[in-house]
N, C-alpha and C. Protein backbone atom coordinates (compact mmCIF):
# COMPACT_ATOMS: atom_id res chain seq x y z
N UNK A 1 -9.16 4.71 -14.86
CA UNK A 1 -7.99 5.45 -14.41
C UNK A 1 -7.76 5.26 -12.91
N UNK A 2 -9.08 5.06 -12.17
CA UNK A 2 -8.87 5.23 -10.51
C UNK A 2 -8.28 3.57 -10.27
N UNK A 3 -8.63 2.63 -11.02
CA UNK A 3 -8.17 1.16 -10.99
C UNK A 3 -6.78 1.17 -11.07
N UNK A 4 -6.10 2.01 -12.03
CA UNK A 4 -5.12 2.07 -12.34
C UNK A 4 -4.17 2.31 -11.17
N UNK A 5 -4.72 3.43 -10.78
CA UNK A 5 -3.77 4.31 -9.66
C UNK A 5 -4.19 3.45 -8.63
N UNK A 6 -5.12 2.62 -8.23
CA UNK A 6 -5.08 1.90 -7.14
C UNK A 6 -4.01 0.93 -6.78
N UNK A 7 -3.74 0.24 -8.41
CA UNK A 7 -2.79 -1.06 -8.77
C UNK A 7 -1.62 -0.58 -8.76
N UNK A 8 -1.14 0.45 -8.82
CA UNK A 8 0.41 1.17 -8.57
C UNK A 8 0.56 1.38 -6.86
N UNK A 9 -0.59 2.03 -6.60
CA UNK A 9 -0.31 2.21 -5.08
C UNK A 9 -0.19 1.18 -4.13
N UNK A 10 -0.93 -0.01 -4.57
CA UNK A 10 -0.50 -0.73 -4.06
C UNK A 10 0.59 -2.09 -3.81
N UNK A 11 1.16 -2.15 -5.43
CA UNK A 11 2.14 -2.72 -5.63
C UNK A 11 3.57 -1.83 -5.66
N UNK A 12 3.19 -0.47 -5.04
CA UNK A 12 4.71 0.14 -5.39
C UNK A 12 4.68 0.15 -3.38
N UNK A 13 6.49 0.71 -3.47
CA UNK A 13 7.15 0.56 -2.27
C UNK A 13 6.67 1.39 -1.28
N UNK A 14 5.82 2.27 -1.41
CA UNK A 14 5.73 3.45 -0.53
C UNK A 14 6.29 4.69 -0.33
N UNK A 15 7.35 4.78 -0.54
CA UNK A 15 8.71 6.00 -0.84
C UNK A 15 8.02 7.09 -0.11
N UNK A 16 6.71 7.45 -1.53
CA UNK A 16 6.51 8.65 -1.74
C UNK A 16 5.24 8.82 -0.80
N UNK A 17 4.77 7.83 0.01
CA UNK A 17 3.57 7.99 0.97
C UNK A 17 4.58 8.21 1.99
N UNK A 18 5.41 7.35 2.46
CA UNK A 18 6.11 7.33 3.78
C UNK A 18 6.65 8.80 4.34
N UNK A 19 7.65 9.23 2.68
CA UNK A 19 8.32 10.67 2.84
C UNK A 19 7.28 11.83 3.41
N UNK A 20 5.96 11.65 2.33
CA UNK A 20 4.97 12.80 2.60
C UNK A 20 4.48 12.95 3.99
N UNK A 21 4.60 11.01 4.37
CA UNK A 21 3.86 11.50 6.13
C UNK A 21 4.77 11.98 7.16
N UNK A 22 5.96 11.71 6.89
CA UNK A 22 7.00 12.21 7.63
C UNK A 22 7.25 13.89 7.58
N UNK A 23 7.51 14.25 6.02
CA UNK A 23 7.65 15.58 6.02
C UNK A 23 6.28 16.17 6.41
N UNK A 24 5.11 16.20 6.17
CA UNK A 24 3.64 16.64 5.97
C UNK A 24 3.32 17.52 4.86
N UNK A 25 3.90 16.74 3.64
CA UNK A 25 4.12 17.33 2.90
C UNK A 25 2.81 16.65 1.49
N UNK A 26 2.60 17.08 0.83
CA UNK A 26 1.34 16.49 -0.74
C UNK A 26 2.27 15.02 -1.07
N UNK A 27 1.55 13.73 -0.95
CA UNK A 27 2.36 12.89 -1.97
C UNK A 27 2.50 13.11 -3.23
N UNK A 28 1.55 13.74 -3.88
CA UNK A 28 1.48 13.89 -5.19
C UNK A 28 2.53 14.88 -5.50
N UNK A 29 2.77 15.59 -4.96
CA UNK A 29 3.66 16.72 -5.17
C UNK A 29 5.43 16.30 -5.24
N UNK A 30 5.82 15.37 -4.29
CA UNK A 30 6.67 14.13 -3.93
C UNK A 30 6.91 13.30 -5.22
N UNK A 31 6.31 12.31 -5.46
CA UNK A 31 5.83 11.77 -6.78
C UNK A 31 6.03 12.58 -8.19
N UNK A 32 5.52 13.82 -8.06
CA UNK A 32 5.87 14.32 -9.63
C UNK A 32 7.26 15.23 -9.47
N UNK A 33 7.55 15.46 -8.28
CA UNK A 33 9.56 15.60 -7.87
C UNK A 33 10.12 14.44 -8.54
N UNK A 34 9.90 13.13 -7.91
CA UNK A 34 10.94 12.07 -8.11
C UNK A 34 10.49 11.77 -10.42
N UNK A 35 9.33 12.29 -10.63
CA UNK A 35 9.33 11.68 -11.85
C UNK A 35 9.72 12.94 -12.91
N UNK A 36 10.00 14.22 -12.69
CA UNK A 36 10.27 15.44 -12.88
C UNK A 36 11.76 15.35 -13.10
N UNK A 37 12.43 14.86 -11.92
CA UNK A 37 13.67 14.86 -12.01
C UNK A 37 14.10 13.43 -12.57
N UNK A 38 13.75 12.55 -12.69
CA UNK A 38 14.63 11.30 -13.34
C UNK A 38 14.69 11.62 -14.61
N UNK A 39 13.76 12.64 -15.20
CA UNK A 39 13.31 12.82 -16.82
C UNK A 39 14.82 13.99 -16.70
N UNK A 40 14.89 14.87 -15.51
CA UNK A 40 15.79 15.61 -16.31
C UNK A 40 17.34 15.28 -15.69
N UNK A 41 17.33 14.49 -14.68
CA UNK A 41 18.85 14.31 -14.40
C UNK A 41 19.06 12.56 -14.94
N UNK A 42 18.58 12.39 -15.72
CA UNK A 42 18.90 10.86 -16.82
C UNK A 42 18.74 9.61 -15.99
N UNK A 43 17.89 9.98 -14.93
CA UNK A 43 17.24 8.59 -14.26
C UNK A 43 17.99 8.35 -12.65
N UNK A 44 18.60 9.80 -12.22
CA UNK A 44 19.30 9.28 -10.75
C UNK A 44 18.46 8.96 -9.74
N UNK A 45 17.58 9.82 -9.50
CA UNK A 45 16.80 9.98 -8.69
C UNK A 45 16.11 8.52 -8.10
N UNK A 46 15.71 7.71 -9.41
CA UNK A 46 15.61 6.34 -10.02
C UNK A 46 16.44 5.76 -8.40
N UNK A 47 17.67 5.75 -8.53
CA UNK A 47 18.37 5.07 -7.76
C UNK A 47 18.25 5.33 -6.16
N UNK A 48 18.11 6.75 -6.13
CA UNK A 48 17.35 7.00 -4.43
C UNK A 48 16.55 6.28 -3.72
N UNK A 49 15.42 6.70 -5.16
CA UNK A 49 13.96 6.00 -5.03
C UNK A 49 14.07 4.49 -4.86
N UNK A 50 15.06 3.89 -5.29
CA UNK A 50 15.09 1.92 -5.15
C UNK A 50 15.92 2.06 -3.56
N UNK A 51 16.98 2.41 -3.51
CA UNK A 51 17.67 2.82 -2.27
C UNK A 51 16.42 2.95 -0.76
N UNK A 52 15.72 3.61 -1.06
CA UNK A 52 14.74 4.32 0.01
C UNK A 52 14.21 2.90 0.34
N UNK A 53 13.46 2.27 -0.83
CA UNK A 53 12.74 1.31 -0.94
C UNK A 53 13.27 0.13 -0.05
N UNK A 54 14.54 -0.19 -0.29
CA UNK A 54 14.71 -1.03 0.58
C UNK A 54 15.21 -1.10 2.20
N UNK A 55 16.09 0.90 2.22
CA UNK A 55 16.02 0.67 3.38
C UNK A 55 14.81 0.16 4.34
N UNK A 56 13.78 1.07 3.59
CA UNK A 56 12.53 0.26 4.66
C UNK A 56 12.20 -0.91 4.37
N UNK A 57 12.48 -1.32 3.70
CA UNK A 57 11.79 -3.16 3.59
C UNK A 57 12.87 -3.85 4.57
N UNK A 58 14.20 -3.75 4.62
CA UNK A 58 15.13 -4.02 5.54
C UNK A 58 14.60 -3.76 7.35
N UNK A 59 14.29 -2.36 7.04
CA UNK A 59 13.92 -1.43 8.90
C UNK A 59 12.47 -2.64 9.11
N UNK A 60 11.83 -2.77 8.31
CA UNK A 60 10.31 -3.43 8.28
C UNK A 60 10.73 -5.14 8.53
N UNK A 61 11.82 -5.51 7.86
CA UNK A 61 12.12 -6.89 8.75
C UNK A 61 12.53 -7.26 9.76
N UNK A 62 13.88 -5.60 10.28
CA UNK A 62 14.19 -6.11 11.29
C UNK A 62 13.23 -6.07 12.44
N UNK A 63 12.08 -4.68 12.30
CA UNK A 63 11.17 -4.92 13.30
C UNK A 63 10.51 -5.94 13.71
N UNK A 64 10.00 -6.77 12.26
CA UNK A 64 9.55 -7.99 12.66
C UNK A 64 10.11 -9.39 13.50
N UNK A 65 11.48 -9.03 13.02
CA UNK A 65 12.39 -10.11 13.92
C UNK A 65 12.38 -9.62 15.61
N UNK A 66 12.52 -8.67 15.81
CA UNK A 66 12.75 -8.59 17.14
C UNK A 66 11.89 -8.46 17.87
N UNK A 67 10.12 -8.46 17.58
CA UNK A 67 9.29 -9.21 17.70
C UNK A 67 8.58 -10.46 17.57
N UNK A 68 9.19 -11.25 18.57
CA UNK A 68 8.51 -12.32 18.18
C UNK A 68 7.25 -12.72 18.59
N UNK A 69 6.58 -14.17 18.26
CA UNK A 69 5.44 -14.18 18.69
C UNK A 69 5.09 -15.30 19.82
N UNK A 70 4.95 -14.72 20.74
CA UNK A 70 4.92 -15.78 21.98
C UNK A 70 3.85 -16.75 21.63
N UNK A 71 4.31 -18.31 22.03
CA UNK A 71 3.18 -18.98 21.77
C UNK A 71 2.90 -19.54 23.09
N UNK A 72 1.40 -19.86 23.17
CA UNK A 72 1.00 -20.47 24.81
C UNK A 72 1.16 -21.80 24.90
């Protein structure tokens, strides 16, 4: 089971780590919100959750671009 939850945490987007460290709030608690509610509002939440996902993969490239790497 702990293999399991390792292989999600680390192939999923972060959402629900990022939100928790920001708010200071339980991830787990975060996590069974977003899976609580897709079951009862027919999967919207779903769409936040992909939404979120990429704003930061977007914020996470542009940081990388505007760092570049000096070479000697």
């Amino acid at each position: 089971m702990e293999k399991l939850k390792i292989f999600f945490e680390e192939r999923a987007f972060g959402v629900c780590s990022k939100l928790g460290e920001k708010l200071r709030f339980p991830i787990d608690s975060i996590r069974l919100f977003f899976i609580y509610a897709s079951f009862i509002t027919l999967g919207s939440p779903v769409i936040i959750y992909v939404s979120l996902a990429m704003m930061m993969k977007v914020r996470k490239y542009f940081r990388k671009s505007n760092n570049p790497v000096l070479f000697d």
